[in-house]
C-alpha atoms as a PDB file:
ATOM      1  CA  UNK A   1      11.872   2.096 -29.454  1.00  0.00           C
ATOM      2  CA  UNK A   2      11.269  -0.359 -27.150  1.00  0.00           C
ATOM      3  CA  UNK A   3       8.363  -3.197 -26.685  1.00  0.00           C
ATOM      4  CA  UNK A   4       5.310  -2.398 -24.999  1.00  0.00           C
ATOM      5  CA  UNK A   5       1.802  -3.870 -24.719  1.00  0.00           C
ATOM      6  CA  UNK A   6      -1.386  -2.830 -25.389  1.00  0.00           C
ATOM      7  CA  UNK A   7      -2.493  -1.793 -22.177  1.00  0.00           C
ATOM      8  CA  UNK A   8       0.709  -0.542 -21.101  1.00  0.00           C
ATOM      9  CA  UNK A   9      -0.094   1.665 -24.066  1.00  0.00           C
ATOM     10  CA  UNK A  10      -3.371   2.235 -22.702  1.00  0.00           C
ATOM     11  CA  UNK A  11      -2.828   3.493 -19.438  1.00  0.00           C
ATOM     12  CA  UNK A  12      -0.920   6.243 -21.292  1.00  0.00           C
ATOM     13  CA  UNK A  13      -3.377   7.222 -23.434  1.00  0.00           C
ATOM     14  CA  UNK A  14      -5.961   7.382 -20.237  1.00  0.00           C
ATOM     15  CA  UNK A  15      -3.246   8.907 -18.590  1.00  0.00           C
ATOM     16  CA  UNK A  16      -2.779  11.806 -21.193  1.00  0.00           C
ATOM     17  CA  UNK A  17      -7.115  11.988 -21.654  1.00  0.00           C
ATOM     18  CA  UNK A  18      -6.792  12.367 -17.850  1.00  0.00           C
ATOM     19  CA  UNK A  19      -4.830  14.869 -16.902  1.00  0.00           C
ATOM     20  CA  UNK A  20      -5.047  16.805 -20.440  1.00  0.00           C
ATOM     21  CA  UNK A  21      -8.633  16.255 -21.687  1.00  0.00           C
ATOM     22  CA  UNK A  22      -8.214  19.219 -24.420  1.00  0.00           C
ATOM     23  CA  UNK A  23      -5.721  17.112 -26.068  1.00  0.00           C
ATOM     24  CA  UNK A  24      -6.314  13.892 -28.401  1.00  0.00           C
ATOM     25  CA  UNK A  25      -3.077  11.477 -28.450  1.00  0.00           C
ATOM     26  CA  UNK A  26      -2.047  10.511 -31.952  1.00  0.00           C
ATOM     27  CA  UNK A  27       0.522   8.930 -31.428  1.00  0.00           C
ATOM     28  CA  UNK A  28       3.141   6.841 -28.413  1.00  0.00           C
ATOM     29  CA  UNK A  29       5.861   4.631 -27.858  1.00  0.00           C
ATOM     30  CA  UNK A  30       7.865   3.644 -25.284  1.00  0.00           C
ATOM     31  CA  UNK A  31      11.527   4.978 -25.776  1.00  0.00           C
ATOM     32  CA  UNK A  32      13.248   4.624 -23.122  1.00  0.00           C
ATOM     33  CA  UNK A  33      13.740   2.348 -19.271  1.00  0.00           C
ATOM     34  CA  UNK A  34      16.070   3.009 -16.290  1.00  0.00           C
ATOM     35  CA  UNK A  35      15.974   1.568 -13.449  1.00  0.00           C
ATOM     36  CA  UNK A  36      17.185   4.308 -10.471  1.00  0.00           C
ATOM     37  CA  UNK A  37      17.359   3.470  -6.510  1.00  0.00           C
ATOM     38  CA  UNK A  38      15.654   0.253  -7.359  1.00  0.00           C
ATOM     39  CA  UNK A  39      12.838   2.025  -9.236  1.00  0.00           C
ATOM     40  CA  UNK A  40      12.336   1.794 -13.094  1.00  0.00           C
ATOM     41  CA  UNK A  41      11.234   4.806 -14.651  1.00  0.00           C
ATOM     42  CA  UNK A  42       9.782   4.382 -18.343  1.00  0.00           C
ATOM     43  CA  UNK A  43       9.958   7.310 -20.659  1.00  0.00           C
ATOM     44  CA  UNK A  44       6.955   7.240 -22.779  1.00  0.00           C
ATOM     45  CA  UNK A  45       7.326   9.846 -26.311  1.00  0.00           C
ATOM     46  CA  UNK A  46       3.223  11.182 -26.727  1.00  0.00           C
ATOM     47  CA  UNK A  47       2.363  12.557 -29.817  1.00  0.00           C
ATOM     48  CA  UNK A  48      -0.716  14.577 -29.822  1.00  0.00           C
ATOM     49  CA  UNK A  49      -3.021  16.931 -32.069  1.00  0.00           C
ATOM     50  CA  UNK A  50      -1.187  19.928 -30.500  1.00  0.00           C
ATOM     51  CA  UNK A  51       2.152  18.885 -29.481  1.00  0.00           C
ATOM     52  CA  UNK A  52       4.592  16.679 -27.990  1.00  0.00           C
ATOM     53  CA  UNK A  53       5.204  15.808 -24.406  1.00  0.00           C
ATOM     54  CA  UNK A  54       7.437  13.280 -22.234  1.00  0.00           C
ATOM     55  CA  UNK A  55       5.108  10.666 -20.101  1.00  0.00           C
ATOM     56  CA  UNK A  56       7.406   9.480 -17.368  1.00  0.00           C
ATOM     57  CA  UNK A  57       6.071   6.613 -15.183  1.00  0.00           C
ATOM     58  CA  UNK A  58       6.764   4.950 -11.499  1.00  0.00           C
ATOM     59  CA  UNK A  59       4.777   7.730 -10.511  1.00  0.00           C
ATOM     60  CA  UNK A  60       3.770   8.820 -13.519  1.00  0.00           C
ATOM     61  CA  UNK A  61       4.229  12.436 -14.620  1.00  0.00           C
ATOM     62  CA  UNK A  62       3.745  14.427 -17.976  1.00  0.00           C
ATOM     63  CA  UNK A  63       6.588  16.923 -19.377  1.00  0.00           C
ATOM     64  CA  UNK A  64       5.971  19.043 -22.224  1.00  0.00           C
ATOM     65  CA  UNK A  65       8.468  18.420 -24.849  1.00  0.00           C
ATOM     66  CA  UNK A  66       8.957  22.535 -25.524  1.00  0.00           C
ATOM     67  CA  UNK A  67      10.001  23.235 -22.099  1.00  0.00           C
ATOM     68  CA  UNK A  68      12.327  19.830 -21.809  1.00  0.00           C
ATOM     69  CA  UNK A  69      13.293  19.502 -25.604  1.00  0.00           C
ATOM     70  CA  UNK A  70      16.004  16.882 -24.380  1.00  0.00           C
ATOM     71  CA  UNK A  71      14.921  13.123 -23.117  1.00  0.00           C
ATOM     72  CA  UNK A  72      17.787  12.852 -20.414  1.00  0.00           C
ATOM     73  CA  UNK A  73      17.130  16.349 -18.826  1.00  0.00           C
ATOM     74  CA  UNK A  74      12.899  15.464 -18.545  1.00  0.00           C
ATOM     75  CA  UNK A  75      14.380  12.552 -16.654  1.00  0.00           C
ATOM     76  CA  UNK A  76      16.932  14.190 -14.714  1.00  0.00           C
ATOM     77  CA  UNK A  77      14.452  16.287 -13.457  1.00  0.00           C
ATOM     78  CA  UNK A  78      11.612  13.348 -13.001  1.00  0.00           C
ATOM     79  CA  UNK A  79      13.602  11.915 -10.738  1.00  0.00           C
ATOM     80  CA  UNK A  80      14.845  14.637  -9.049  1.00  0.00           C
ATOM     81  CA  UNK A  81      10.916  15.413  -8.176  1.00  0.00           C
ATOM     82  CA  UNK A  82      10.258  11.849  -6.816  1.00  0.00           C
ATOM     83  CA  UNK A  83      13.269  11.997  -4.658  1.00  0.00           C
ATOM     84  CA  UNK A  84      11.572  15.269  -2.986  1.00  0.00           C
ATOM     85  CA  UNK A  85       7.826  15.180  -3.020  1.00  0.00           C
ATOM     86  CA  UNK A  86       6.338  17.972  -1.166  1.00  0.00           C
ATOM     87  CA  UNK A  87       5.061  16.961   2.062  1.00  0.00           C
ATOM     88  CA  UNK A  88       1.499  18.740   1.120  1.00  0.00           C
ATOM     89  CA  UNK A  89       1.763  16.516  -1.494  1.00  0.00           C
ATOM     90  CA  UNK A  90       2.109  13.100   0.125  1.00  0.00           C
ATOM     91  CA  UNK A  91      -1.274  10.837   0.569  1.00  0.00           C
ATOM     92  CA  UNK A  92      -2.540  11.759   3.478  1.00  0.00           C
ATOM     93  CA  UNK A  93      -3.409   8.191   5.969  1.00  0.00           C
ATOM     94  CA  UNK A  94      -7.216   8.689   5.730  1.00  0.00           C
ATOM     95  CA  UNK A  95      -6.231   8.051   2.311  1.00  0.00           C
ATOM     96  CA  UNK A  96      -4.426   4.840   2.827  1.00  0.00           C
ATOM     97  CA  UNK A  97      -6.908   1.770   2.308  1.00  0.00           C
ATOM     98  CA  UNK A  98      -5.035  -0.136   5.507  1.00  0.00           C
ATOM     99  CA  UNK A  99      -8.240  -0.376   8.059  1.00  0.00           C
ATOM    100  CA  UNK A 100      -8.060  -1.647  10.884  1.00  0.00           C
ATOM    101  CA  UNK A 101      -4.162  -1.027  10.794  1.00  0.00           C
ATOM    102  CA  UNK A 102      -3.935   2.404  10.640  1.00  0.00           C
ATOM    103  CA  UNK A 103      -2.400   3.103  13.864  1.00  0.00           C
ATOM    104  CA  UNK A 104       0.747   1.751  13.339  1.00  0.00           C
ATOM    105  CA  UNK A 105       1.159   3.717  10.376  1.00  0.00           C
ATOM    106  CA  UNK A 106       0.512   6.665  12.205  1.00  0.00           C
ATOM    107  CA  UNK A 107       3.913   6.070  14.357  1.00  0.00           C
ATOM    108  CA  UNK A 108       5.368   5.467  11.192  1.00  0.00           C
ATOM    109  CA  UNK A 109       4.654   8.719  10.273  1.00  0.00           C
ATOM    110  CA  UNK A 110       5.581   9.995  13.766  1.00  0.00           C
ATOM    111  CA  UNK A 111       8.895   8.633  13.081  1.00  0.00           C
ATOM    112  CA  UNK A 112       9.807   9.874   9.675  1.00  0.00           C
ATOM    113  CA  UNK A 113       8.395  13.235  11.124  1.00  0.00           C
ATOM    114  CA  UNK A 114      11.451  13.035  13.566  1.00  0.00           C
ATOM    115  CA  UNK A 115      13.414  11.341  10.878  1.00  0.00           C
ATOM    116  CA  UNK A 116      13.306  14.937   8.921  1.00  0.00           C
ATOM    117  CA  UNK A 117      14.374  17.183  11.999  1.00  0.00           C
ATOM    118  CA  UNK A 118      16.907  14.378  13.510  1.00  0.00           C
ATOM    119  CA  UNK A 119      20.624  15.769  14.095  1.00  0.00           C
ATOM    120  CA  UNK A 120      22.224  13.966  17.530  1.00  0.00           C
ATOM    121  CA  UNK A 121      21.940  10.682  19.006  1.00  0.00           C
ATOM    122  CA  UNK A 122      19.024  11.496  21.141  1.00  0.00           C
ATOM    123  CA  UNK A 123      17.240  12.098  18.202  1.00  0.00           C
ATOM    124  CA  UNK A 124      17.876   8.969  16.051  1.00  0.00           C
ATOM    125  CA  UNK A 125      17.459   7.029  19.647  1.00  0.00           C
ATOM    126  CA  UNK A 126      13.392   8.803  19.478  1.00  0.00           C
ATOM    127  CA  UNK A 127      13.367   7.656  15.803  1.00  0.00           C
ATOM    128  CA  UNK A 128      13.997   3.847  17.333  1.00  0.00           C
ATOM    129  CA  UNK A 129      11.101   4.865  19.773  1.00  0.00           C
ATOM    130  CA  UNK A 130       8.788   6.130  17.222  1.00  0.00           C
ATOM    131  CA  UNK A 131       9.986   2.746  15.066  1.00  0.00           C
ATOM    132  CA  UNK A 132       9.472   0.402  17.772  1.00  0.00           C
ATOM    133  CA  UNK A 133       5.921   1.346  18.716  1.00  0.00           C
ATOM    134  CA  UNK A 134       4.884   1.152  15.106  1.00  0.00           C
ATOM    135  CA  UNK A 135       5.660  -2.101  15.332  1.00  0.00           C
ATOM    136  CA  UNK A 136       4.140  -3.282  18.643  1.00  0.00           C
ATOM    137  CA  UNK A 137       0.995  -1.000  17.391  1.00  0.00           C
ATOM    138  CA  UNK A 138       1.029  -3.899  14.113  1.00  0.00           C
ATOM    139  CA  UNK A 139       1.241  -6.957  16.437  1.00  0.00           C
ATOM    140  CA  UNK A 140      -1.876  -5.398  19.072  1.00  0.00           C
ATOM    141  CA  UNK A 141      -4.135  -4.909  16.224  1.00  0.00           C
ATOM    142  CA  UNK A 142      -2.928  -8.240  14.441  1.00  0.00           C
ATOM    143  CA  UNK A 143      -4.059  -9.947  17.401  1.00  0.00           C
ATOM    144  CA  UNK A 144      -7.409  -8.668  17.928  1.00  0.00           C
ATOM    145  CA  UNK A 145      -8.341  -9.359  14.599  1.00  0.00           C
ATOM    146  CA  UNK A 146      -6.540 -12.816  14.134  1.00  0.00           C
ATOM    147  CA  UNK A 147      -7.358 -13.753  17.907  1.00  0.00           C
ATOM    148  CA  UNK A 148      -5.127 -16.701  19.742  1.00  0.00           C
ATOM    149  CA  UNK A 149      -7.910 -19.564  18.710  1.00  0.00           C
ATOM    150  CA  UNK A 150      -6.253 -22.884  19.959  1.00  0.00           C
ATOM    151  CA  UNK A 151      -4.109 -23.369  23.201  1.00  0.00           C
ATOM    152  CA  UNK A 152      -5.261 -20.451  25.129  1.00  0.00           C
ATOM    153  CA  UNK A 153      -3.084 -21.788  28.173  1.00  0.00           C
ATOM    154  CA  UNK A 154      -0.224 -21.160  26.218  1.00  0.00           C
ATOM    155  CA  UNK A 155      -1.547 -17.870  24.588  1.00  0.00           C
ATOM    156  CA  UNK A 156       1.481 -14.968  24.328  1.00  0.00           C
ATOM    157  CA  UNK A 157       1.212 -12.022  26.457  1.00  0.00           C
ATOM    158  CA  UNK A 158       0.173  -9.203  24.445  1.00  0.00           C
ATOM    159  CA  UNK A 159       3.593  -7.683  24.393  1.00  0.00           C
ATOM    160  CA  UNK A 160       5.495 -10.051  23.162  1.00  0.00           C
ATOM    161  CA  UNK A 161       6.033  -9.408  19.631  1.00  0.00           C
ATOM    162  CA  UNK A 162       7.870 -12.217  18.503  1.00  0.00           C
ATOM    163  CA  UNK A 163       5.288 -14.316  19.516  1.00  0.00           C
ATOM    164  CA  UNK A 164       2.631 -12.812  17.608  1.00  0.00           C
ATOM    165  CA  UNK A 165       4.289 -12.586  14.840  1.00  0.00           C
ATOM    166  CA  UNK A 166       4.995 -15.999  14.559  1.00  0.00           C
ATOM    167  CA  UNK A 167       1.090 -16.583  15.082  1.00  0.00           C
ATOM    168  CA  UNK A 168       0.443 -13.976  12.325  1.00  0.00           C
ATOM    169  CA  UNK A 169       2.669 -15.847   9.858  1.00  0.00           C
ATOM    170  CA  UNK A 170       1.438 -19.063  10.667  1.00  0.00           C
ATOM    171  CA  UNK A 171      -2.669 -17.851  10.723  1.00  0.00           C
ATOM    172  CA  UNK A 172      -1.916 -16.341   7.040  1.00  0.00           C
ATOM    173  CA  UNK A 173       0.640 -17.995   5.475  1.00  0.00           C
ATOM    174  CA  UNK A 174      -0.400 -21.464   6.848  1.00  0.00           C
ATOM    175  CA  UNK A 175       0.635 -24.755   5.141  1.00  0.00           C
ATOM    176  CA  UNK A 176       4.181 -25.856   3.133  1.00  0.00           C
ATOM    177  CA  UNK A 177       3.514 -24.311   0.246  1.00  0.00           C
ATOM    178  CA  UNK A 178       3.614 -20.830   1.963  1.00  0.00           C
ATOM    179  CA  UNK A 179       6.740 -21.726   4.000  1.00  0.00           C
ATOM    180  CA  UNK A 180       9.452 -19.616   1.900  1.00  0.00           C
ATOM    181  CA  UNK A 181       7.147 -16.694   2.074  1.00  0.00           C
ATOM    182  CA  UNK A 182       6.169 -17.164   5.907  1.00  0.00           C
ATOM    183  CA  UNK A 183      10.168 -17.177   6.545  1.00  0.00           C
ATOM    184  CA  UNK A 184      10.626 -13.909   4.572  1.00  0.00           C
ATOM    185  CA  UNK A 185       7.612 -12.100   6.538  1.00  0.00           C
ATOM    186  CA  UNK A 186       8.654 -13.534   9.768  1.00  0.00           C
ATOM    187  CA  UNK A 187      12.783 -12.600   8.996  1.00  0.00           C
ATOM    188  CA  UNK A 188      12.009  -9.582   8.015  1.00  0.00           C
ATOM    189  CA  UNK A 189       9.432  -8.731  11.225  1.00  0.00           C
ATOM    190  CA  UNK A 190      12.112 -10.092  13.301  1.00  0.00           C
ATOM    191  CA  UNK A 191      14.826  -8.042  11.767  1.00  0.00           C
ATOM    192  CA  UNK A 192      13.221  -4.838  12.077  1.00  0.00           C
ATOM    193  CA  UNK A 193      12.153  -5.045  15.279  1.00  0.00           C
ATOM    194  CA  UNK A 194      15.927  -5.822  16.954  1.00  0.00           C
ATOM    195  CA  UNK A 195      17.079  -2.887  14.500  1.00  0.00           C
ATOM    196  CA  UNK A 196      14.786  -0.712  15.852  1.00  0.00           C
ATOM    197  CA  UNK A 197      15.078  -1.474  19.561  1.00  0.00           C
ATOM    198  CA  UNK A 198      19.338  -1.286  19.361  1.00  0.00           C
ATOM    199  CA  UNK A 199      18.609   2.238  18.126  1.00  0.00           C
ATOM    200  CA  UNK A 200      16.824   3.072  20.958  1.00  0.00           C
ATOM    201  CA  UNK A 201      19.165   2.156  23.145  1.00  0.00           C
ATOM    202  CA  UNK A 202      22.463   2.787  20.967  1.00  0.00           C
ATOM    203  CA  UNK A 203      24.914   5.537  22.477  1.00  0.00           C
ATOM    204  CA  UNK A 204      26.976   6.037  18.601  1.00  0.00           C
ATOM    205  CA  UNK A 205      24.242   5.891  16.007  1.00  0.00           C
ATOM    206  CA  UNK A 206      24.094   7.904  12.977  1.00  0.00           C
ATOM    207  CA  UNK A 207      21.878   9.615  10.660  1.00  0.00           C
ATOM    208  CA  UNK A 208      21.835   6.590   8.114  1.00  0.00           C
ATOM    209  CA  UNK A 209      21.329   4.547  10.895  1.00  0.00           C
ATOM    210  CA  UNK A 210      17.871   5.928  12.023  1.00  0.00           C
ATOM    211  CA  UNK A 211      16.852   6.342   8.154  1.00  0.00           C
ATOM    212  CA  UNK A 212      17.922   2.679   8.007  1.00  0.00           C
ATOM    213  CA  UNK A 213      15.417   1.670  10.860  1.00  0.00           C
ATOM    214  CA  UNK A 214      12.530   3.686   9.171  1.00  0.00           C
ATOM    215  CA  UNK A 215      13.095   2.351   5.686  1.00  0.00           C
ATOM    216  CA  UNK A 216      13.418  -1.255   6.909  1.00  0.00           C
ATOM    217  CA  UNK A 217      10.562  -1.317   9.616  1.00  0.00           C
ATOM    218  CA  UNK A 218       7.903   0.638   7.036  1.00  0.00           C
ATOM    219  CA  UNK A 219       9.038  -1.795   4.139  1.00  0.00           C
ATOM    220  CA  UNK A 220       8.401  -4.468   6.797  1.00  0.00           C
ATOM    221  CA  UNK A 221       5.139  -3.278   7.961  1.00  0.00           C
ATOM    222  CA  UNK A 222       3.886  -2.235   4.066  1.00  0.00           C
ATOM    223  CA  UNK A 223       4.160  -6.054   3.622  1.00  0.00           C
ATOM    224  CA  UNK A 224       3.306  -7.462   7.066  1.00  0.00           C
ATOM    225  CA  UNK A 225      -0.300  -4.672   6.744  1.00  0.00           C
ATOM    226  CA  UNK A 226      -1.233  -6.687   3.218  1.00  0.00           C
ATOM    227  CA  UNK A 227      -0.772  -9.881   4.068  1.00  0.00           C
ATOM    228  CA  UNK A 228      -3.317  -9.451   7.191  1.00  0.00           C
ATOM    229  CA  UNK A 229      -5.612  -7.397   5.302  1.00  0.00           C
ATOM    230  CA  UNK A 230      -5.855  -9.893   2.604  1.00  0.00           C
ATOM    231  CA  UNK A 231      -6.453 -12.879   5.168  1.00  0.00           C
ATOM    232  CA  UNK A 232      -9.310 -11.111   7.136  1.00  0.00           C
ATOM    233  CA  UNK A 233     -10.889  -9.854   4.098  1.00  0.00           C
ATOM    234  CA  UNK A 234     -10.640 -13.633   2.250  1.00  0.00           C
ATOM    235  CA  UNK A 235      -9.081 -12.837  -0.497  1.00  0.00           C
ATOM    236  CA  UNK A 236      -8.273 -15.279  -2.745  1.00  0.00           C
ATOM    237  CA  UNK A 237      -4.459 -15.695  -4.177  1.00  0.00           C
ATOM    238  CA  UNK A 238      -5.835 -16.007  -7.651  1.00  0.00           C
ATOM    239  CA  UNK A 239      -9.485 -15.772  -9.574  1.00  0.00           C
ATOM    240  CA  UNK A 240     -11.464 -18.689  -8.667  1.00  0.00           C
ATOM    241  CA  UNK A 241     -13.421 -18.361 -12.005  1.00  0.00           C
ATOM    242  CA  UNK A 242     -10.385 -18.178 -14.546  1.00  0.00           C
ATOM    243  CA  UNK A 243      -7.174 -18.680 -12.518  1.00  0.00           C
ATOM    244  CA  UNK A 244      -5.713 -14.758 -13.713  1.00  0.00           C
ATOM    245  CA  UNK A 245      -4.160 -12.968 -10.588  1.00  0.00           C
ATOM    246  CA  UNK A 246      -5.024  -9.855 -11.526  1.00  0.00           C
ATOM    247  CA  UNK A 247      -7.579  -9.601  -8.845  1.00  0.00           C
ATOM    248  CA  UNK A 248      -8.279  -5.855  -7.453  1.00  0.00           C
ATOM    249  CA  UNK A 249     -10.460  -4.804  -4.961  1.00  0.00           C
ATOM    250  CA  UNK A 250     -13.798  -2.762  -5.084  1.00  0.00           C
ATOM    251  CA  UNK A 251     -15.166  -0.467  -2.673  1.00  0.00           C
ATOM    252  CA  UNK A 252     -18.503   0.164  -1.928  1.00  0.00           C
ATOM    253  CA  UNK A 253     -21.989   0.684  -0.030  1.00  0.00           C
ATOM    254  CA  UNK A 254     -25.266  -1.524   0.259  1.00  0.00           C
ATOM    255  CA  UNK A 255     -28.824  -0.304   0.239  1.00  0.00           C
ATOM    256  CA  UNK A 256     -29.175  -2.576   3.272  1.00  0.00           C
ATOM    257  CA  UNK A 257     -26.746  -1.323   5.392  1.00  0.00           C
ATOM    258  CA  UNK A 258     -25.748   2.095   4.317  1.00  0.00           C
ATOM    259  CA  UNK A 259     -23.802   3.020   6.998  1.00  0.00           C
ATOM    260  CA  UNK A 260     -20.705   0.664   6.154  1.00  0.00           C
ATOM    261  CA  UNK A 261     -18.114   0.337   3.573  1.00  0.00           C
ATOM    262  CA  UNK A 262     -17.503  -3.086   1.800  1.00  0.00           C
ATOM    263  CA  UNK A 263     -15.127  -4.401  -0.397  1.00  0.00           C
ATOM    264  CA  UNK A 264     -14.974  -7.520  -2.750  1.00  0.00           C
ATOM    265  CA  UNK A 265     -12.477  -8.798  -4.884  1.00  0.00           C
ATOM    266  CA  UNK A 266     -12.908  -8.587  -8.429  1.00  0.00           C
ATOM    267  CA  UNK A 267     -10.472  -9.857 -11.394  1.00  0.00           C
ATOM    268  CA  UNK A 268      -9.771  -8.015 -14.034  1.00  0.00           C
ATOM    269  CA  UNK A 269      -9.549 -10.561 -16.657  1.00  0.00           C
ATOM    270  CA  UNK A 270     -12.641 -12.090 -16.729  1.00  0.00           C
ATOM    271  CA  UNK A 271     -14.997 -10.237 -14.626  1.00  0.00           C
ATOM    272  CA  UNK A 272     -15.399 -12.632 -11.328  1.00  0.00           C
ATOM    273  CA  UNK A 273     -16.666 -11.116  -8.747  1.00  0.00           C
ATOM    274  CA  UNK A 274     -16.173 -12.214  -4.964  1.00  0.00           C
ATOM    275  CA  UNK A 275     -18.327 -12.079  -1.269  1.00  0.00           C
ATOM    276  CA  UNK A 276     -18.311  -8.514   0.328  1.00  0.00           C
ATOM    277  CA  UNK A 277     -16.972  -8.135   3.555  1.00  0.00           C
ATOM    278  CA  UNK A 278     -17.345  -4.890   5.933  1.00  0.00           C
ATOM    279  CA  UNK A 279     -14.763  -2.317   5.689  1.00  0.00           C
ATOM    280  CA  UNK A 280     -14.041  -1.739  10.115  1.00  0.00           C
ATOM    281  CA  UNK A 281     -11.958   0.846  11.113  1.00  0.00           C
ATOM    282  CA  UNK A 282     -10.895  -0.232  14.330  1.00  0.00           C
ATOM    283  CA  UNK A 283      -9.778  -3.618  15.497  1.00  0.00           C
ATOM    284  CA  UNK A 284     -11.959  -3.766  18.334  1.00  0.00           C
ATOM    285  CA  UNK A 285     -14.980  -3.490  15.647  1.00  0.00           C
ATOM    286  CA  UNK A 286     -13.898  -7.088  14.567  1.00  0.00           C
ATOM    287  CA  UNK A 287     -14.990  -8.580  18.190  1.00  0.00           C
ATOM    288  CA  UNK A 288     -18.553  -7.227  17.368  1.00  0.00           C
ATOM    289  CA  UNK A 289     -21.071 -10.440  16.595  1.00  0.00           C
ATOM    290  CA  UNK A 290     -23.485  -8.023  15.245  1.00  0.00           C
ATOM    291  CA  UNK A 291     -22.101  -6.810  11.406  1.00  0.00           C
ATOM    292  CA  UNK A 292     -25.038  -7.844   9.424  1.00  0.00           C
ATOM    293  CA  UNK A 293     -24.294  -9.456   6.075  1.00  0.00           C
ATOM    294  CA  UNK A 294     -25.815  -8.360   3.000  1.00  0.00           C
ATOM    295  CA  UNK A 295     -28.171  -9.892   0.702  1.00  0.00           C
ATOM    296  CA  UNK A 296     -27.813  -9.582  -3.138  1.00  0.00           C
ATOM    297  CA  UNK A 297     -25.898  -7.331  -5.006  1.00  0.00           C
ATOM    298  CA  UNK A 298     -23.587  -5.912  -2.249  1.00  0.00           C
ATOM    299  CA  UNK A 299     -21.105  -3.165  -3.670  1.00  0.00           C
ATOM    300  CA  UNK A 300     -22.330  -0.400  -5.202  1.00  0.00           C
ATOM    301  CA  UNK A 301     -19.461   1.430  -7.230  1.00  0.00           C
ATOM    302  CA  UNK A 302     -18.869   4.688  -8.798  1.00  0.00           C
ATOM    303  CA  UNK A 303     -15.492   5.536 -11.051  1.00  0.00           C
ATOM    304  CA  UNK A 304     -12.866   6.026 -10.582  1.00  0.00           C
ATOM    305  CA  UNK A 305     -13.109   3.787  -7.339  1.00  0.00           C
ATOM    306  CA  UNK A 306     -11.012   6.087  -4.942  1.00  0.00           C
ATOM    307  CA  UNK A 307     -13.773   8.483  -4.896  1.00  0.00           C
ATOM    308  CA  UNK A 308     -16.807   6.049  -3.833  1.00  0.00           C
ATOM    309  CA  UNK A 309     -19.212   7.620  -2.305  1.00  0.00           C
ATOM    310  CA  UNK A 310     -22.707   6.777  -0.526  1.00  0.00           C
ATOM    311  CA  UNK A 311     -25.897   6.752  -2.035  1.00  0.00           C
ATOM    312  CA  UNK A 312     -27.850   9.400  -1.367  1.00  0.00           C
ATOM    313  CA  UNK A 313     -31.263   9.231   0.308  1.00  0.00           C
ATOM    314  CA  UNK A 314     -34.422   9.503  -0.918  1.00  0.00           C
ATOM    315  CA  UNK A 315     -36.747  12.051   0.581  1.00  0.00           C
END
């Protein structure tokens, strides 16, 4: 048996009344950790009025203890599904809460696309394409929504990535005690971006070498996407009210202005609340004066908070 907390033993309970509501759970413990391809998978044993069943996490998955009576062959196979998950299965980008970034996650998608089918060196060099423009689409959108503000004589042309991503560091990270952090997002911005433009041009790349490329310029962009997300939506590092930093974010619409999507920053310790600001799809949407701002209680919610939907009109 090993240690848990209560809401780690929570969220499997909620887990369990989710996804088998005719069930009550009597009884859990954690059992079991292993960490695989830099992933930890916990193995959770669920007791409940019925039967038994295996509660995997990281993502979490339920296995009915009849039809895997041994713990190491539920986790065999666990892992065996993560490494494979159906493509019909995989979040699809209207999903993905990254506005107004989305378009360079939709060359990330070209390029794993042509990751899958890839066999000669013509095809990893298109991988390097489909890699590079991901990351040039990150830098154009960066810039419209974190515009050049001081200097304009000396303002980058809009092509030059290195450039802009020293400005993006430097607009969110800004200040010394943000410096090891700016260095990691900048080094690893930096990084990707030669990777991915040698591939394009390399004559004797392999396979791993185009999978190398998408792994490192998504992980890049995954990180480089929150950072700028979290600056332009002013959120705060840590709950002004209580200092917890288990702050999450809440989606919702306003009576006043139905038509848009807001979000506010909320933590989860003590309750605070944060300003709304408008969800825009586009970055061209953030050079538009005219985004009213709401008065009173902004975000209305519904649960769970993925499926928030608009008010409906009165007749």
């Amino acid at each position: 048996m090993l240690p848990s907390t209560p809401e780690e033993t929570q969220a499997i309970v909620d887990y369990m009344n989710w996804q088998a509501p005719d069930l009550t759970v009597e009884f859990s413990q954690k059992v079991y950790a292993e960490t695989i391809l830099n992933q930890q998978h916990v193995v959770w044993d669920v007791h409940t009025n019925v039967d038994r069943w295996w509660v995997i996490t990281n993502p979490t998955n339920l296995y009915s203890q009849v039809q895997f009576p041994n713990m190491d062959l539920a986790v065999t196979f666990h892992v065996g599904l993560c490494l494979r998950v159906p493509r019909g299965q995989r979040a699809r980008l209207s999903e993905l809460p990254v506005e107004p970034l989305a378009a360079c996650f939709r060359h990330m998608s070209d390029a794993s696309d042509a990751l899958a089918s890839a066999q000669e060196v013509s095809d990893f060099q298109t991988v390097g394409v489909r890699c590079r423009e991901a990351l040039l689409a990150f830098t154009s959108a960066a810039q419209t929504v974190m515009p050049w503000a001081v200097d304009l004589a000396n303002k980058p042309k809009q092509a030059d990535f290195k450039a802009w991503v020293d400005h993006v560091c430097l607009t969110s990270l800004a200040g010394h005690t943000h410096e090891h952090r700016r260095h990691l997002l900048k080094t690893l911005l930096d990084e990707a971006w030669r990777f991915a433009n040698w591939l394009t041009h390399a004559k004797a790349s392999t396979w791993y070498d185009a999978e190398a490329a998408t792994t490192t310029v998504e992980h890049a962009l995954g990180l480089a996407a929150s950072q700028v997300i979290r600056h332009i939506r002013a959120a705060p590092e840590s709950c002004p009210a209580c200092g917890s930093y288990r702050l999450s974010p809440q989606r919702g619409y306003h009576s006043s202005a139905p038509e848009l999507e807001w979000e506010r920053p909320t933590c989860d310790k003590c309750g605070w609340v944060g300003d709304p600001v408008p969800i825009l799809s586009s970055p061209q949407d953030y050079a538009n004066d005219e985004v009213p701002t709401p008065e009173g209680d902004c975000v209305i919610p519904t649960v769970p908070l993925r499926e928030l939907h608009k008010p409906r009109r009165k007749d």
